[in-house]
Protein backbone atom coordinates (compact mmCIF):
# COMPACT_ATOMS: atom_id res chain seq x y z
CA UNK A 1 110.02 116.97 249.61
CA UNK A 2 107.40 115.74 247.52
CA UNK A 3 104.51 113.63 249.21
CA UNK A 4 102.25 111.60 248.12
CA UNK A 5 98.79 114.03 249.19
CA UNK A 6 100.80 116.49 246.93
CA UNK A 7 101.19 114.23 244.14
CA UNK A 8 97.30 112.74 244.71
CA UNK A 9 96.03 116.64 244.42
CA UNK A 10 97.94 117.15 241.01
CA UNK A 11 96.60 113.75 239.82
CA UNK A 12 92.82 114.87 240.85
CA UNK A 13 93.46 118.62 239.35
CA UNK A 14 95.09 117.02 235.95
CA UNK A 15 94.07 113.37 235.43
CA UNK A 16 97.69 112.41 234.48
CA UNK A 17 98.88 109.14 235.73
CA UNK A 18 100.63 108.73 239.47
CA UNK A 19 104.13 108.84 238.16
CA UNK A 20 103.85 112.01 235.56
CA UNK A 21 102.46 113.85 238.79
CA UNK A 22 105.22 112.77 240.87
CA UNK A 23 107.84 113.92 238.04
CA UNK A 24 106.52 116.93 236.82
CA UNK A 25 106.42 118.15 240.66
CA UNK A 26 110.11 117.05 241.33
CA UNK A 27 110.79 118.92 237.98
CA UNK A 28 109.26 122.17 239.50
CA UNK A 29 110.14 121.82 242.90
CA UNK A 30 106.75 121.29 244.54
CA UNK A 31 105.02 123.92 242.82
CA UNK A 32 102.28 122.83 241.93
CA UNK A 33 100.90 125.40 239.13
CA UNK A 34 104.09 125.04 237.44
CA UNK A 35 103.73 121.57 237.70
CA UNK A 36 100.13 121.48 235.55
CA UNK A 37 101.46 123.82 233.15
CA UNK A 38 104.56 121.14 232.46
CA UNK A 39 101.92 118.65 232.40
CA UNK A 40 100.11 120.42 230.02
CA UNK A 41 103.29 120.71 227.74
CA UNK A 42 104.50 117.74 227.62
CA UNK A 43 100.88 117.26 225.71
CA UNK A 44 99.36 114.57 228.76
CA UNK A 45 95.83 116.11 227.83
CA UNK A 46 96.23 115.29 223.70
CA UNK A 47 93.42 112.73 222.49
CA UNK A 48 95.63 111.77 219.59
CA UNK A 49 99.00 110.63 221.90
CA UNK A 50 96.77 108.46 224.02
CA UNK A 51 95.86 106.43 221.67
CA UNK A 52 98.77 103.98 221.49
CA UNK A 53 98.79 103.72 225.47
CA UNK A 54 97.86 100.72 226.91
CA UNK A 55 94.17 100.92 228.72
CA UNK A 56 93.56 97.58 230.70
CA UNK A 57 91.86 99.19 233.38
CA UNK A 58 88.08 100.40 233.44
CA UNK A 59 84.79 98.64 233.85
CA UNK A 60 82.44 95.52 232.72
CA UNK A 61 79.01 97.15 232.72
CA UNK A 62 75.50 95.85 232.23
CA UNK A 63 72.06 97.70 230.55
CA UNK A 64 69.16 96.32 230.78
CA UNK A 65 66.10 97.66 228.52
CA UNK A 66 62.65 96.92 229.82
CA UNK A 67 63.84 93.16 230.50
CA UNK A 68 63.97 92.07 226.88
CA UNK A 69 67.04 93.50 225.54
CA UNK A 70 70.67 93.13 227.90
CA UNK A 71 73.99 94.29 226.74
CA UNK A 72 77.27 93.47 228.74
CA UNK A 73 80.30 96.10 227.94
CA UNK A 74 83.83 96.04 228.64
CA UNK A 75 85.24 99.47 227.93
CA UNK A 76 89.11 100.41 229.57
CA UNK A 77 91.37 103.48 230.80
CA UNK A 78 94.11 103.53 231.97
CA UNK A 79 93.53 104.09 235.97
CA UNK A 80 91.34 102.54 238.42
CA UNK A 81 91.01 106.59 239.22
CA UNK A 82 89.00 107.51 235.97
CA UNK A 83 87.47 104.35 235.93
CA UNK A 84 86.04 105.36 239.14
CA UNK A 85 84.98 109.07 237.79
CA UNK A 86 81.16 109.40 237.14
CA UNK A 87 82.32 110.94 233.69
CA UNK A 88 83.66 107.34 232.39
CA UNK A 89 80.64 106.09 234.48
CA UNK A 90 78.41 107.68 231.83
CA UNK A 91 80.26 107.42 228.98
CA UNK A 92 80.11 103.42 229.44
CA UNK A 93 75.96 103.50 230.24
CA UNK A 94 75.78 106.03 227.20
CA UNK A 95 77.75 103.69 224.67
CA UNK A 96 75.72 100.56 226.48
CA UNK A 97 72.59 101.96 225.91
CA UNK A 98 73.02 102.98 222.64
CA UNK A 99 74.15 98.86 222.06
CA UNK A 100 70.53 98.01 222.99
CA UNK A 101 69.47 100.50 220.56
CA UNK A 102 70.85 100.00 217.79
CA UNK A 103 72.13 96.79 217.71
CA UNK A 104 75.65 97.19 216.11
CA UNK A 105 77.23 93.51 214.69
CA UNK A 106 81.09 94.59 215.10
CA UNK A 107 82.74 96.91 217.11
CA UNK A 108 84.79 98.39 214.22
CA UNK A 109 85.03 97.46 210.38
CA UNK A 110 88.71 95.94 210.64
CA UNK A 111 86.81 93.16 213.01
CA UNK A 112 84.28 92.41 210.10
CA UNK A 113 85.05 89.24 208.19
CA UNK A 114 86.59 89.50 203.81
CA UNK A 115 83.75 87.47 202.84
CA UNK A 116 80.88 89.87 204.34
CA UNK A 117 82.82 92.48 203.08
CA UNK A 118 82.91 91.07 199.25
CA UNK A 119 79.35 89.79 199.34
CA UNK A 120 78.07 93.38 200.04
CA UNK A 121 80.14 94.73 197.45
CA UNK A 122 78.87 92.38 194.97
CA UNK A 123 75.37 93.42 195.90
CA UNK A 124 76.38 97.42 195.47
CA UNK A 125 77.91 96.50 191.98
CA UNK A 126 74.90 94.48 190.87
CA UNK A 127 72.90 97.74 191.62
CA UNK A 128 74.99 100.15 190.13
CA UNK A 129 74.22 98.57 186.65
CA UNK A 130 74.10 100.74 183.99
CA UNK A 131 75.65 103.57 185.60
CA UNK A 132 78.46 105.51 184.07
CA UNK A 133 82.03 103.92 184.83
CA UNK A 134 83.67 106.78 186.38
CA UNK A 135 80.81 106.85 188.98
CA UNK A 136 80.75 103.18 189.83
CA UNK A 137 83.57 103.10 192.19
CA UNK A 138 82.74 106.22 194.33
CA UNK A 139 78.84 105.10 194.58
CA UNK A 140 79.95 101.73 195.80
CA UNK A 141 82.67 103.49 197.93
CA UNK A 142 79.89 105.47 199.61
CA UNK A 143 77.33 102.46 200.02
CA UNK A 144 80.25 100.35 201.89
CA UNK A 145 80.73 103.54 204.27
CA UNK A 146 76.95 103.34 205.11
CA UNK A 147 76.78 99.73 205.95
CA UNK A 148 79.92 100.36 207.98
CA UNK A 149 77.70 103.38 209.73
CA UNK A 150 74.87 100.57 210.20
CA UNK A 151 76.84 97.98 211.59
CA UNK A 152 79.84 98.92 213.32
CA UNK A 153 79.86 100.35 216.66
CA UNK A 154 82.43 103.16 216.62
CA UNK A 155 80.78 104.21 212.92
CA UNK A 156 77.03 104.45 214.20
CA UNK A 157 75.32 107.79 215.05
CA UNK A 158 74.98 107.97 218.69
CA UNK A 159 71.15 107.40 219.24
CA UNK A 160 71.54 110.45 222.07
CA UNK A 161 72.92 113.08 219.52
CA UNK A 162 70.16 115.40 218.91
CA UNK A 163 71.93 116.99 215.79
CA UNK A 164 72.37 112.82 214.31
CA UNK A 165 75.58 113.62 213.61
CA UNK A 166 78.03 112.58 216.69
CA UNK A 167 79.47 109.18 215.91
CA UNK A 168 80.52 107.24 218.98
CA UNK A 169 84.03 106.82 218.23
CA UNK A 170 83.84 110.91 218.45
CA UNK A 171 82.26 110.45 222.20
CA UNK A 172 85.05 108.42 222.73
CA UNK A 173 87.57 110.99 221.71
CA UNK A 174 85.31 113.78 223.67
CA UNK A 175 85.76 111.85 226.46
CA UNK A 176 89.82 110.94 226.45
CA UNK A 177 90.27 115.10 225.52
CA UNK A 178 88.42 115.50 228.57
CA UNK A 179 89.39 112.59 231.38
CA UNK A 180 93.15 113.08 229.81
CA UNK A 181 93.51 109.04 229.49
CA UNK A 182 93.35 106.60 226.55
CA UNK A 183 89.94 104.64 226.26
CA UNK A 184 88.38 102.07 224.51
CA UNK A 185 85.46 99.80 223.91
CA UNK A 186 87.26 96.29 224.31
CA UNK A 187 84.15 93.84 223.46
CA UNK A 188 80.49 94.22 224.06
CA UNK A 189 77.49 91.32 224.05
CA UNK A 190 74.01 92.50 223.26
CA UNK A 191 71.30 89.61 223.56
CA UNK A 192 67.46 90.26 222.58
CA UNK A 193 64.41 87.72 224.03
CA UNK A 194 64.01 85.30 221.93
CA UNK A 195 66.30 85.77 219.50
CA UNK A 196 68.10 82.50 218.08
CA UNK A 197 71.36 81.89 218.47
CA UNK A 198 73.45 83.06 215.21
C-alpha cells in the first residue's frame, strides 16, 4: 500500500512532482531507495529535459533599493512545493536584485524588436570602416553579442558573481539541476524615481 506520507517523503527527499513519486514507489513496491534511484533514471533531476515542461507555478516578488529603484518579478516552477523552498526564495531576490542593478531592457534577445536589432548593426558596420572584409562580419558578430550581454536579462553577468563570469540564465540552470524542476523568469518591471515614462 502506498500512502500519501510515503509519497510526500520521496517528493521532499527528490523534488520530483506528486505523481512521479507515487509511480516510481508503486514501481518498486514501497521501497523507497529503489524508488529515488528509478527517479534518478528516468533523468527527473536533468536541467536540459525540464526545459520544455510547463512552469506556471512560483512567485511575484518585489525589491526595493534604498526607495528609489523597485523591481516587480514573476519567475515560475512547476510546484507550489519549490516555490515555497527558500532556495527558489533566493534565486528570485538574487535575479530581482540584480534587475535594480543593472537595469536590463528585455528579458532575452528573441523579445528585442528587428528594428533595434538593424539600427545597432548599422552603427557596428559604420565603425568597422576600413577594416579588412573577412573580419567585418565576426567583429560585428561579437559587438551584437555584447549589447545582447548589456541588455538582456538572461545574457547579463550576474552583479553577485565574484569571478564576472556567471550569466543569469546559468543561475537559472544551477538552480533547476539543483531544485529538479523547470524555471523561468516570466516578465519583470524595474521603475527608477523620476525617470520618464518611455
Amino acid at each position: 500500500m502506498i500512502t500519501a506520507e510515503l509519497v510526500r517523503n520521496l517528493r521532499e527527499k527528490t523534488g520530483a512532482g506528486m505523481m512521479e513519486c507515487k509511480k516510481a514507489l508503486e514501481e518498486t513496491g514501497g521501497d523507497m531507495d529503489k524508488a529515488v534511484d528509478t527517479l534518478r533514471r528516468k533523468g527527473i533531476a536533468t536541467a536540459q529535459k525540464k526545459a520544455a515542461r510547463t512552469a506556471s507555478q512560483g512567485l511575484v516578488a518585489s525589491y526595493i533599493h534604498m526607495d528609489k529603484i523597485g523591481v516587480l518579478i514573476e519567475v515560475n516552477c512547476e510546484t507550489d512545493f519549490v516555490a515555497r523552498t527558500e532556495d527558489f526564495r533566493d534565486l528570485v531576490k538574487d535575479i530581482a536584485m540584480h534587475i535594480a542593478a543593472a537595469s536590463p531592457a528585455y528579458l532575452q534577445r528573441e523579445e528585442i524588436p528587428q528594428d533595434v536589432v538593424d539600427r545597432e548593426m548599422d552603427i557596428y558596420r559604420t565603425q568597422v570602416q576600413g577594416k579588412p572584409e573577412h573580419v567585418i562580419e565576426k567583429i560585428i558578430q561579437g559587438k551584437l553579442e555584447k549589447f545582447y550581454e548589456e541588455i538582456c536579462l538572461l545574457d547579463q553577468i550576474f552583479v553577485k558573481d565574484p569571478e564576472g563570469k556567471k550569466k543569469i540564465k546559468d543561475l537559472i540552470t544551477e538552480k533547476v539541476a539543483k531544485v529538479g524542476e523547470n524555471i523561468l523568469v516570466r516578465r519583470f518591471t524595474r521603475f527608477q524615481l523620476g525617470e520618464t515614462a518611455k
